[in-house]
Protein backbone atom coordinates (compact mmCIF):
# COMPACT_ATOMS: atom_id res chain seq x y z
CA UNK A 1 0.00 0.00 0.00
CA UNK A 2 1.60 3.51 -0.85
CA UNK A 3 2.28 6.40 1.28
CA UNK A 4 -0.77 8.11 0.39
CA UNK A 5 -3.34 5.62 0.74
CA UNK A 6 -2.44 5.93 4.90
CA UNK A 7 -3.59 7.69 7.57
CA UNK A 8 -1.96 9.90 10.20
CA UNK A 9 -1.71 10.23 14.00
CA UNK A 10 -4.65 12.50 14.32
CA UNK A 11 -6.48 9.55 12.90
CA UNK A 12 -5.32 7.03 14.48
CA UNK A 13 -5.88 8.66 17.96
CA UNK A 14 -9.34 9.40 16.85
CA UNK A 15 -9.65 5.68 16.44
CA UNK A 16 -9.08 4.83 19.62
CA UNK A 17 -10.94 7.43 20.85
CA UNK A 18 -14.07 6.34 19.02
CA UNK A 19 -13.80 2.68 20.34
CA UNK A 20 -13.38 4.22 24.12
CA UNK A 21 -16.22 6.35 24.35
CA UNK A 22 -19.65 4.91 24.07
CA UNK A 23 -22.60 4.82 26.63
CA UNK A 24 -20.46 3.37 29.00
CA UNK A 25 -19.46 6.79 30.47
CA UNK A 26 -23.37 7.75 29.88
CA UNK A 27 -24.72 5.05 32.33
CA UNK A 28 -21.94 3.81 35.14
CA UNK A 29 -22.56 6.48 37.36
CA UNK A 30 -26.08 5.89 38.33
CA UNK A 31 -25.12 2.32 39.82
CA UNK A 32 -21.54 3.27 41.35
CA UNK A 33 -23.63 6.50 43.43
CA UNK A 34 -25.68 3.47 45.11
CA UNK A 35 -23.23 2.22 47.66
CA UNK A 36 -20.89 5.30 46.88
CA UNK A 37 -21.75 8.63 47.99
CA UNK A 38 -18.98 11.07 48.15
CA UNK A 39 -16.67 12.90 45.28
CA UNK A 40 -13.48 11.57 45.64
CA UNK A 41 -13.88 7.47 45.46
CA UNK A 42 -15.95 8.03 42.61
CA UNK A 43 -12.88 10.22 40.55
CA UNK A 44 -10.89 7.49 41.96
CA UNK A 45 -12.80 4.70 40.09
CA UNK A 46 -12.51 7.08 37.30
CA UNK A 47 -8.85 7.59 37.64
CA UNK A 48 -7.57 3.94 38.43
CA UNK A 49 -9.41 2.33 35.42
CA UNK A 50 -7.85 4.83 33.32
CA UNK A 51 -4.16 3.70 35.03
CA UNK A 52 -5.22 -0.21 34.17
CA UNK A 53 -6.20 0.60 30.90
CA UNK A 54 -2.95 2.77 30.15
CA UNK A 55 -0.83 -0.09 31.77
CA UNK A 56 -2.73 -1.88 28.92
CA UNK A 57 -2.08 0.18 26.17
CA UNK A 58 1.78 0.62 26.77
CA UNK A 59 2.10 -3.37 26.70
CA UNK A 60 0.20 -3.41 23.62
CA UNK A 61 2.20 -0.51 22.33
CA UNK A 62 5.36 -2.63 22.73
CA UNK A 63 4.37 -5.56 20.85
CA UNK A 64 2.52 -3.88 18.22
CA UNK A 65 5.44 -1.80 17.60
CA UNK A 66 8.02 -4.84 17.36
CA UNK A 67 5.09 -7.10 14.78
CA UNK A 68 3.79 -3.76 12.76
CA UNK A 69 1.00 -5.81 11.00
CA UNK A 70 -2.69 -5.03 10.93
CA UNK A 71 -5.33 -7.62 12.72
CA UNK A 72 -4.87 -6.84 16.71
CA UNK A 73 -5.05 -9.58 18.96
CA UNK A 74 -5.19 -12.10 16.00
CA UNK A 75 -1.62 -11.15 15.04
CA UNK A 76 -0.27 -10.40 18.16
CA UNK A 77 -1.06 -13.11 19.57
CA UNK A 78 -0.02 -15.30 16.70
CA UNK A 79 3.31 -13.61 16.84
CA UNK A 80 4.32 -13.72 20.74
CA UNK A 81 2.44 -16.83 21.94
CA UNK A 82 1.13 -19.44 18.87
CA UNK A 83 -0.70 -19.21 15.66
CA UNK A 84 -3.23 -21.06 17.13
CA UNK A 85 -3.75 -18.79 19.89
CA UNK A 86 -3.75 -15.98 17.18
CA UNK A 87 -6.48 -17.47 15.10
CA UNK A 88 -8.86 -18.32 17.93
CA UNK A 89 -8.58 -14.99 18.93
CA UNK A 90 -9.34 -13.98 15.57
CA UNK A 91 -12.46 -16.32 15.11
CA UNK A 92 -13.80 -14.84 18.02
CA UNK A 93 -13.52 -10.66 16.41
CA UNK A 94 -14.67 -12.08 13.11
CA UNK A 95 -18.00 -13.71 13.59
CA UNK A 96 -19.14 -11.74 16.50
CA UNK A 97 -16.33 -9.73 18.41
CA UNK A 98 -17.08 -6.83 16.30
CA UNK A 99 -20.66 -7.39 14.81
CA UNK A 100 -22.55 -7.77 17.73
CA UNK A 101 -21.38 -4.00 19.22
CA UNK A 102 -22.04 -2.50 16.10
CA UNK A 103 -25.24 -3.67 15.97
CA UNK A 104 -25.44 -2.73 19.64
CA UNK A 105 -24.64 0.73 19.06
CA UNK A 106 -26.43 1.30 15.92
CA UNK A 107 -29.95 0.01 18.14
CA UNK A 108 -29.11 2.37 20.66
CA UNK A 109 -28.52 5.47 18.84
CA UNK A 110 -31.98 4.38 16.52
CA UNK A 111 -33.57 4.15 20.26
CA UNK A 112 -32.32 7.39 21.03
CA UNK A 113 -33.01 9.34 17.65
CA UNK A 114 -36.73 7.13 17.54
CA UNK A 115 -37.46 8.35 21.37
CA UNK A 116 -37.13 12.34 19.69
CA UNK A 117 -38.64 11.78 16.28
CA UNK A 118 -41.33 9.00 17.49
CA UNK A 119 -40.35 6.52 14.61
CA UNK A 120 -39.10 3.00 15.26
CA UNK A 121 -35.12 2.31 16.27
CA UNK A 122 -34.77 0.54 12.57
CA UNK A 123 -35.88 3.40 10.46
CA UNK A 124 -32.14 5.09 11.65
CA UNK A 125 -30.32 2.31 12.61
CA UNK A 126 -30.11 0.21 9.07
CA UNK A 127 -29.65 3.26 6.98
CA UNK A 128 -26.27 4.71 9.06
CA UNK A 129 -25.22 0.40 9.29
CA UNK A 130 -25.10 0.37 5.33
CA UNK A 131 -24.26 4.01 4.89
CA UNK A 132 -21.28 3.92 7.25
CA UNK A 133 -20.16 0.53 5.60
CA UNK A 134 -20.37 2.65 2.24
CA UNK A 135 -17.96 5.09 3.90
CA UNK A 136 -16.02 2.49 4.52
CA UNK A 137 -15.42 0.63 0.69
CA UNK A 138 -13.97 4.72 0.07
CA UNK A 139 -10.45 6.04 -0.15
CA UNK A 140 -8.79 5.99 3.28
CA UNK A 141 -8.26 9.40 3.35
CA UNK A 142 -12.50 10.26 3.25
CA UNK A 143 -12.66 7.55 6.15
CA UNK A 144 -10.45 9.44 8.14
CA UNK A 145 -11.89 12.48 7.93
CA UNK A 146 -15.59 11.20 8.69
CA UNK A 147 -13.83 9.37 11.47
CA UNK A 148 -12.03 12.34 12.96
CA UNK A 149 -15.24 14.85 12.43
CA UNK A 150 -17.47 12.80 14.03
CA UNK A 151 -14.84 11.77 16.75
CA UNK A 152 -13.93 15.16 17.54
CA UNK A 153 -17.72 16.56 17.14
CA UNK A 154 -18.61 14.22 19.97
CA UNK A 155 -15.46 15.51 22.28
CA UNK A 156 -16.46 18.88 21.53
CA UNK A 157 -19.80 18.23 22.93
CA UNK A 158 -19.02 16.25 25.86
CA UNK A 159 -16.56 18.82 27.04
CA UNK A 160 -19.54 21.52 26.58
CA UNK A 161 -22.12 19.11 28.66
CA UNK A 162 -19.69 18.81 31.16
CA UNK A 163 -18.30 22.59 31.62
CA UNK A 164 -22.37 23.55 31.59
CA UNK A 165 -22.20 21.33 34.42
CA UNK A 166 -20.07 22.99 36.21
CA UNK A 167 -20.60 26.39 35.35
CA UNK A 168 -24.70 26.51 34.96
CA UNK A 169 -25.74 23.55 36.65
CA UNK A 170 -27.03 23.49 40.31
CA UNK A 171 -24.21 22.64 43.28
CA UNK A 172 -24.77 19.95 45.20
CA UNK A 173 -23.29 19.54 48.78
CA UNK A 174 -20.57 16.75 47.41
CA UNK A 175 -16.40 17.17 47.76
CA UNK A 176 -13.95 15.71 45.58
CA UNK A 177 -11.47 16.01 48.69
CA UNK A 178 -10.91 12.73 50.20
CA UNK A 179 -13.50 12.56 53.17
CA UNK A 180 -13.26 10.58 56.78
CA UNK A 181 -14.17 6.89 55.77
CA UNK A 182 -13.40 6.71 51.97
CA UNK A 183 -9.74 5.10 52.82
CA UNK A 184 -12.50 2.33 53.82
CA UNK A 185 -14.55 3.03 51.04
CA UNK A 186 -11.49 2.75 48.36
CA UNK A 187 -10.95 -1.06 49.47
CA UNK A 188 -14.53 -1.77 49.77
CA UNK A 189 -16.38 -4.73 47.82
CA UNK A 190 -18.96 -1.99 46.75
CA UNK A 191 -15.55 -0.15 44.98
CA UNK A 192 -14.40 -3.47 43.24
CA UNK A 193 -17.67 -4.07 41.55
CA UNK A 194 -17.71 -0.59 40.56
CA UNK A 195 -14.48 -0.68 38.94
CA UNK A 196 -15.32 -3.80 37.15
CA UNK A 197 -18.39 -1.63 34.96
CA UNK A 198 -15.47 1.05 34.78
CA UNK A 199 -13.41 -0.82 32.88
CA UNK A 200 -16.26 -1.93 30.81
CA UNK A 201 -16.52 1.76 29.62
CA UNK A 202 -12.54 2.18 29.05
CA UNK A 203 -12.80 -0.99 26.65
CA UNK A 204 -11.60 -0.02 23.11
CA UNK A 205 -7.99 1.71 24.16
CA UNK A 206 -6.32 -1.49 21.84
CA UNK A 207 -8.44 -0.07 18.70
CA UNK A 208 -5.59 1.06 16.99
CA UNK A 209 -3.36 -2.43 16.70
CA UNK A 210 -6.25 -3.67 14.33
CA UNK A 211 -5.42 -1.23 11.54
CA UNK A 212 -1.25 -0.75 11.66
CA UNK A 213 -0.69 -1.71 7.90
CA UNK A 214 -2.96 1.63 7.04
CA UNK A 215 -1.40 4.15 9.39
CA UNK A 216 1.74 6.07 8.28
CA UNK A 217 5.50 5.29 10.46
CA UNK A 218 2.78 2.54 12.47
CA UNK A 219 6.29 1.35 14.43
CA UNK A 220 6.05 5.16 15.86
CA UNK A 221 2.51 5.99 15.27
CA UNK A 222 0.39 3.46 16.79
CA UNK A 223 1.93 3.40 20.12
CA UNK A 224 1.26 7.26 20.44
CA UNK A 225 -2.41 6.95 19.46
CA UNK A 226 -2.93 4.00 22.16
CA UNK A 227 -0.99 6.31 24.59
CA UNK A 228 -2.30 9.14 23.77
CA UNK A 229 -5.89 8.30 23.16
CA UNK A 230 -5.88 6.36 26.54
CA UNK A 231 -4.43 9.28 28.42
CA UNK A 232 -7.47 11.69 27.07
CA UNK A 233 -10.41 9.32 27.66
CA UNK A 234 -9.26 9.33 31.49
CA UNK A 235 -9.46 12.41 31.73
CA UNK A 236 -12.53 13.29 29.38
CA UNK A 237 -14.22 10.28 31.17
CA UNK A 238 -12.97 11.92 34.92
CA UNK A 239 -14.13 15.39 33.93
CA UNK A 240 -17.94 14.56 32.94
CA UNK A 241 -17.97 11.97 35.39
CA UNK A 242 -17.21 14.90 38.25
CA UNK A 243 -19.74 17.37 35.85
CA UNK A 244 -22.51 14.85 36.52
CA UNK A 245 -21.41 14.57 40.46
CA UNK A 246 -21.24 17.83 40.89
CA UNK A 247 -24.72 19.00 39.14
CA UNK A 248 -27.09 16.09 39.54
CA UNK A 249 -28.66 14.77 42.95
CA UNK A 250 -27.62 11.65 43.87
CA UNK A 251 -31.23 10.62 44.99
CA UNK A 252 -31.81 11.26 41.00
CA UNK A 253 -29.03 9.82 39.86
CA UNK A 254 -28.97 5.89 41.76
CA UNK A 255 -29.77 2.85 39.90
CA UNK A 256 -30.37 4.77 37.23
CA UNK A 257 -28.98 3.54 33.49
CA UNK A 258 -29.25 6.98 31.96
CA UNK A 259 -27.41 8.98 33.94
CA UNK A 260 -26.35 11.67 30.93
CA UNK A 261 -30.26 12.24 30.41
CA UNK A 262 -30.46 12.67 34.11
CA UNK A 263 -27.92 14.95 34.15
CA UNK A 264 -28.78 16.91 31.01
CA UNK A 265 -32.28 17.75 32.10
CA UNK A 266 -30.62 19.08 35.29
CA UNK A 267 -28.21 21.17 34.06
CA UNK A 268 -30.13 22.35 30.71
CA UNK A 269 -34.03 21.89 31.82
CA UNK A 270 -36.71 19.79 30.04
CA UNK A 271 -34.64 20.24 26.37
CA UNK A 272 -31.70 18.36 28.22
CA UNK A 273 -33.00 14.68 27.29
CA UNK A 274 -33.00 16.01 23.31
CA UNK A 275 -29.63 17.69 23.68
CA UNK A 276 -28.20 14.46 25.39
CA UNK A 277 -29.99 11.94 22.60
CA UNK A 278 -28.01 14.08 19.81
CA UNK A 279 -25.13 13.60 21.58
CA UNK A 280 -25.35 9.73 22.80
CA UNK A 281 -26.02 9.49 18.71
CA UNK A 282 -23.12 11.71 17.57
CA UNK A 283 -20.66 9.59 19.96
CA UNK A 284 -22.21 6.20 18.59
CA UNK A 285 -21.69 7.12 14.77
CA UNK A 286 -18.70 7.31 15.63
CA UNK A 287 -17.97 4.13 17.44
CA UNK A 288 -20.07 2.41 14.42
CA UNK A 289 -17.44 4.06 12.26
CA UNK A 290 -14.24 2.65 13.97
CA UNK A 291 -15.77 -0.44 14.61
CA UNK A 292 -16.52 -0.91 10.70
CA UNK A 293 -13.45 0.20 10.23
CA UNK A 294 -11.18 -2.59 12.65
CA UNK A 295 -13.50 -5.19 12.36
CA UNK A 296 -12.93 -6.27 8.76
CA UNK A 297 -8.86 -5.93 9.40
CA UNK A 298 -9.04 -8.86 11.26
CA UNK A 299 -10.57 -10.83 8.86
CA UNK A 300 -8.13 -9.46 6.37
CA UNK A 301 -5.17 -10.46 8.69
CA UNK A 302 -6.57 -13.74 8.71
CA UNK A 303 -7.34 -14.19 4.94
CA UNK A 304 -3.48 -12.82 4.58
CA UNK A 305 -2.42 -16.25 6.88
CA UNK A 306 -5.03 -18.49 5.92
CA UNK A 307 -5.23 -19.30 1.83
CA UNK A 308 -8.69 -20.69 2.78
CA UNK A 309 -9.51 -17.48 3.94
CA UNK A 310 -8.15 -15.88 1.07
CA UNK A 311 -10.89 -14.12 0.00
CA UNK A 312 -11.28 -11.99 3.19
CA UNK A 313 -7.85 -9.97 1.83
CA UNK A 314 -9.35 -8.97 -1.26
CA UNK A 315 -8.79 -4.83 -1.52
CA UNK A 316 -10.65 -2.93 -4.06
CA UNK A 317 -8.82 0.37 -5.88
CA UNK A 318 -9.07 1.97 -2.52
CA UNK A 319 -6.50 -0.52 -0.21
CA UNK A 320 -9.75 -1.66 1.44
CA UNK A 321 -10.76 -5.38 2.28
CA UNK A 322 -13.86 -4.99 0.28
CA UNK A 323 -15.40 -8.64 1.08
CA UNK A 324 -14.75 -8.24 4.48
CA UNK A 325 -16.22 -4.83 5.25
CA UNK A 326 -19.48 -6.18 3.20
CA UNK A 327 -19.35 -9.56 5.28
CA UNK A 328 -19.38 -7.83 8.97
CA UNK A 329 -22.10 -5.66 7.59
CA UNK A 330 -24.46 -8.37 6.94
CA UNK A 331 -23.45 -10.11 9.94
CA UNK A 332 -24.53 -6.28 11.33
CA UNK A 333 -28.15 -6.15 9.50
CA UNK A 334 -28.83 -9.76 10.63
CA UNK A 335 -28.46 -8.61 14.10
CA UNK A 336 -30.26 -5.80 14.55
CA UNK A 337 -33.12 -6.79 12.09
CA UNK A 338 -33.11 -10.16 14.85
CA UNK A 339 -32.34 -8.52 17.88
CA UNK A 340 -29.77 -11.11 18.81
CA UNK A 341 -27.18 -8.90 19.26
CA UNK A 342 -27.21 -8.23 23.04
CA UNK A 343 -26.44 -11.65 24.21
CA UNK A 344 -23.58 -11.87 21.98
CA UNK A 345 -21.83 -9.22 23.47
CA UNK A 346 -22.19 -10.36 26.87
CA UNK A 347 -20.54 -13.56 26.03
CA UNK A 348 -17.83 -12.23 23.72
CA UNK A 349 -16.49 -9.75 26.79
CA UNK A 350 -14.98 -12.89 28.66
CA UNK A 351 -13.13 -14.03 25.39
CA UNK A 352 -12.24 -10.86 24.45
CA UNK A 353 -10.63 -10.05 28.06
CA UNK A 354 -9.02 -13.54 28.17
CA UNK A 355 -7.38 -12.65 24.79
CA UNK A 356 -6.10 -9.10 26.41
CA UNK A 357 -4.77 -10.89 28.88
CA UNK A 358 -2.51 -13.10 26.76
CA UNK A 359 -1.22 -9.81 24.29
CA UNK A 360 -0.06 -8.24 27.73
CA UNK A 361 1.25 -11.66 29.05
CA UNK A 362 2.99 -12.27 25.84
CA UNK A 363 4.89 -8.93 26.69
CA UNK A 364 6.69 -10.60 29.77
CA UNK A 365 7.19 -13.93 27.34
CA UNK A 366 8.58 -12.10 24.38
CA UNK A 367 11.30 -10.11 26.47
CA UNK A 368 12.35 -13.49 28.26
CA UNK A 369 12.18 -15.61 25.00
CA UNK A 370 13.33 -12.99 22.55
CA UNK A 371 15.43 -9.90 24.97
CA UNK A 372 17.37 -8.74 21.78
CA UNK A 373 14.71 -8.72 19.43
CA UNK A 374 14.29 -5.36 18.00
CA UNK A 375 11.67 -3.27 20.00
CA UNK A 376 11.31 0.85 18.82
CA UNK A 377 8.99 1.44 21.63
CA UNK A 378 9.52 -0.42 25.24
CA UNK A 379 6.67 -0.47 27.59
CA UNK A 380 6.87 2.43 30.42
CA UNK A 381 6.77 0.52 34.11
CA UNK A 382 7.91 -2.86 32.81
CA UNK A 383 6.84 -5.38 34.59
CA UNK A 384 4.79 -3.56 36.89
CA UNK A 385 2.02 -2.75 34.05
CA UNK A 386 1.92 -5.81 32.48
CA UNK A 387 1.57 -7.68 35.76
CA UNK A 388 -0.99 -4.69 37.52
CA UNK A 389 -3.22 -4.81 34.15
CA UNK A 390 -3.11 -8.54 33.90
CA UNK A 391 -3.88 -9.27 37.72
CA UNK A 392 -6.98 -6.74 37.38
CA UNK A 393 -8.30 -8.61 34.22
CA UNK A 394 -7.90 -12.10 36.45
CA UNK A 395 -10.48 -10.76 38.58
CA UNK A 396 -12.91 -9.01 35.87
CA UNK A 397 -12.76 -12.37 33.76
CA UNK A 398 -13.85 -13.62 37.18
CA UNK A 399 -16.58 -11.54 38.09
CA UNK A 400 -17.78 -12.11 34.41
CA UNK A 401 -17.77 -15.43 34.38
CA UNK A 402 -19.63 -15.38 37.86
CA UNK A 403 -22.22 -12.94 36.19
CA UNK A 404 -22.90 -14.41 32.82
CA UNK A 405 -21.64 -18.33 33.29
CA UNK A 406 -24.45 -19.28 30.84
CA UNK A 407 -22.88 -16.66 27.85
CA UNK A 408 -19.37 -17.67 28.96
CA UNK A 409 -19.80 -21.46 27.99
CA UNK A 410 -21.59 -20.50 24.67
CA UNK A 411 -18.27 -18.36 23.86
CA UNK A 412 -16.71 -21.82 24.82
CA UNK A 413 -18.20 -23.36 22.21
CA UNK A 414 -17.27 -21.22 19.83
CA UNK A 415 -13.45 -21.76 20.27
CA UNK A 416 -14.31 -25.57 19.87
CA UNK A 417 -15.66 -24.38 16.71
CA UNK A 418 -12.92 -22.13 15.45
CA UNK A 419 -10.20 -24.81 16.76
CA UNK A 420 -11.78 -27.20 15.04
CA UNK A 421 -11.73 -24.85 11.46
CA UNK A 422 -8.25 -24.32 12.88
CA UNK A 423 -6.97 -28.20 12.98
CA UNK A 424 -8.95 -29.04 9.57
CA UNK A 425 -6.77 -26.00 7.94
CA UNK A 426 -3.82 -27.46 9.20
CA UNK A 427 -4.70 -30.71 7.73
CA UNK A 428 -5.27 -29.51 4.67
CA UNK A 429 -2.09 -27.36 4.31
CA UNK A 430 -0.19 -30.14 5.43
CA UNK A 431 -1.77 -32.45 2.65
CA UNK A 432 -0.81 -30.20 0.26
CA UNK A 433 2.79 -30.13 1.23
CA UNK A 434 2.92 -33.88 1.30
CA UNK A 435 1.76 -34.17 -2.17
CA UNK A 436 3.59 -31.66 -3.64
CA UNK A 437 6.99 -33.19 -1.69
């Protein structure tokens, strides 16, 4: 691919960005106020799952910077551990590890948009599915730019809702100082569980591994954007998280999934709930957009490795893996047409967090099995953050396993099924070889 068909950091950044914020940030605070009710353990959930997911992102920096190829955990993984850990991995983000969110997101912001026009959630969530994946099939260049506009558009309003917070909204009696009893609070159950839904809403900081071979010096590149995109969701997501706090009663705001609306319609009056729909929609565009966008690289990356696969890898005039993009979208429209979506992503998280694990794991292995292999970025706090961000992952695989055991052995089943595609590939490759020895 030539120079000009890639994009830049600004991109690459927004990428990340885009995968980060969703509703997440919208809906956590209602539940953590329950058995929470003071400022500063509630910046500190804030703060500490942006310091796991950073410890995160600078292991992931490392090895994406050493194996500079597209595909994300499917390559990484491939590369540091096994190829068969690589294509399970990769099974997983093909069929449903990117397909089911999409369709997630595109329901949600057709729920939103339906709840202000009155017309049913598939009137707007089909047309931006196929008009997004349209976007998509273009030059890279036009992707980038609807990525970054709509990426940026939904920072610029955040940062709005949350300074009207502050600056318009009403004060409540709350203090972000650290207050007699929250040392207690801090290594309370209550904060664990909280900081397991945090991390939910941080999920999306790896975004930019899946797309290296289309970003511009990606050995430099890439590692900034999972730095620096990390680094400004913490404290975007801190900032409206201490807006909401600060402006909203907590009596209002407990058990409560739409926090945001909450908040807008105290800060902003009865037009708040419109204002906040045009925003949840603006920031989910945008998450459909990066989403479309990383998605289909792994099925590239595994159509690159895989001559059964093949197929996936096809580019049109543009650099982009037409056939995949056009598969995930179908995948997309079955789901949300079906409503089959939501289960799917419940019992993808486990897999997905198992196969974080490994990448940051595979840091530790790769500097013990390979310590003079080339590495133009070295992950800051080594092996602190590989060992903090893996021990906190133990216990949220944990927890979701606990919560969703049911989902959890259906993802189970389908690594049986992609190690099972996995061994019959083998087979076959190794027939061929025979034969042609």
């Amino acid at each position: 691919m030539n120079k000009a068909a890639k994009v830049g950091l600004p991109t690459a950044i927004a990428i990340v960005i885009a995968n980060m914020v969703g509703t997440g940030v919208f809906g956590s605070l209602g539940f953590q106020v329950i058995d929470i009710s003071t400022g500063f353990p509630i910046l500190m959930l804030w703060l500490i799952g942006g310091v796991l997911s950073f410890c995160g992102a600078v292991c992931y920096a490392e090895l994406a910077a050493m194996f500079p190829k597209s595909g994300g955990e499917y390559h990484l993984l491939s590369e540091s551990w096994h190829p068969f850990a690589g294509f399970l991995s990769g099974w997983v983000s093909a069929t449903v590890g990117f397909a089911a969110p999409v369709a997630l997101n595109a329901t949600l912001m057709g729920t939103y948009l339906g709840s202000i026009t009155s017309l049913p959630p598939l009137v707007f969530a089909l047309p931006v599915v196929v008009l997004i994946s349209l976007i998509h099939l273009g030059r890279l260049t036009v992707i980038g730019k609807f990525q970054m506009a709509f990426t940026y558009s939904k920072i610029a309003l955040i940062v709005v809702l949350g300074a009207m917070g502050f600056l318009i909204g009403t004060g409540q009696p709350v203090s972000f100082l650290p207050q007699k009893g929250d040392g207690e609070m801090l290594l309370s159950s209550s904060f664990a569980v909280s900081l397991v839904y945090v991390l939910y809403a941080y999920t999306g900081w790896n975004a930019a591994t899946y797309m290296i071979d289309e970003v511009r010096n990606a050995k430099r590149n890439v590692p900034l954007a999972l730095l620096i995109g990390t680094v400004f969701v913490t404290v975007l997501y801190v900032f409206l998280n201490a807006a909401f706090f600060y402006s909203t009663p907590i009596e209002k705001m407990k058990g409560q999934p739409e926090v945001g609306l909450i908040a807008a319609k105290e800060i902003l009056g009865d037009r708040g709930g419109m204002i906040m729909g045009i925003l949840i929609s603006f920031g989910l565009i945008s998450t459909i957009s990066s989403m479309t966008w990383a998605g289909p690289r792994v099925m590239a990356a595994m159509g690159r490795d895989h001559r059964a696969f093949s197929f996936f890898d096809k580019k049109n005039q543009n650099g982009v893996p037409v056939i995949a993009v056009l598969v995930q979208t179908v995948f997309v429209i079955i789901m949300v047409v079906t409503a089959t979506f939501e289960q799917l992503v419940h019992y993808v998280q486990a897999l997905l967090t198992i196969s974080s694990i490994l990448v940051v794991l595979g840091v530790i292995w790769m500097r013990w099995k390979r310590p003079d292999a080339e590495r133009p970025y070295r992950a800051w706090g080594y092996p602190v953050t590989p060992i903090l961000f893996a021990a906190f992952s133990i216990y949220v695989l944990i927890f979701q396993v606990q919560e969703r055991t049911k989902e959890f052995l259906f993802g189970l089943g389908t690594l049986a099924v992609g190690a099972l595609v996995y061994l019959i590939l083998q087979k076959v490759a190794s027939d061929k070889t025979k034969k042609k020895g």
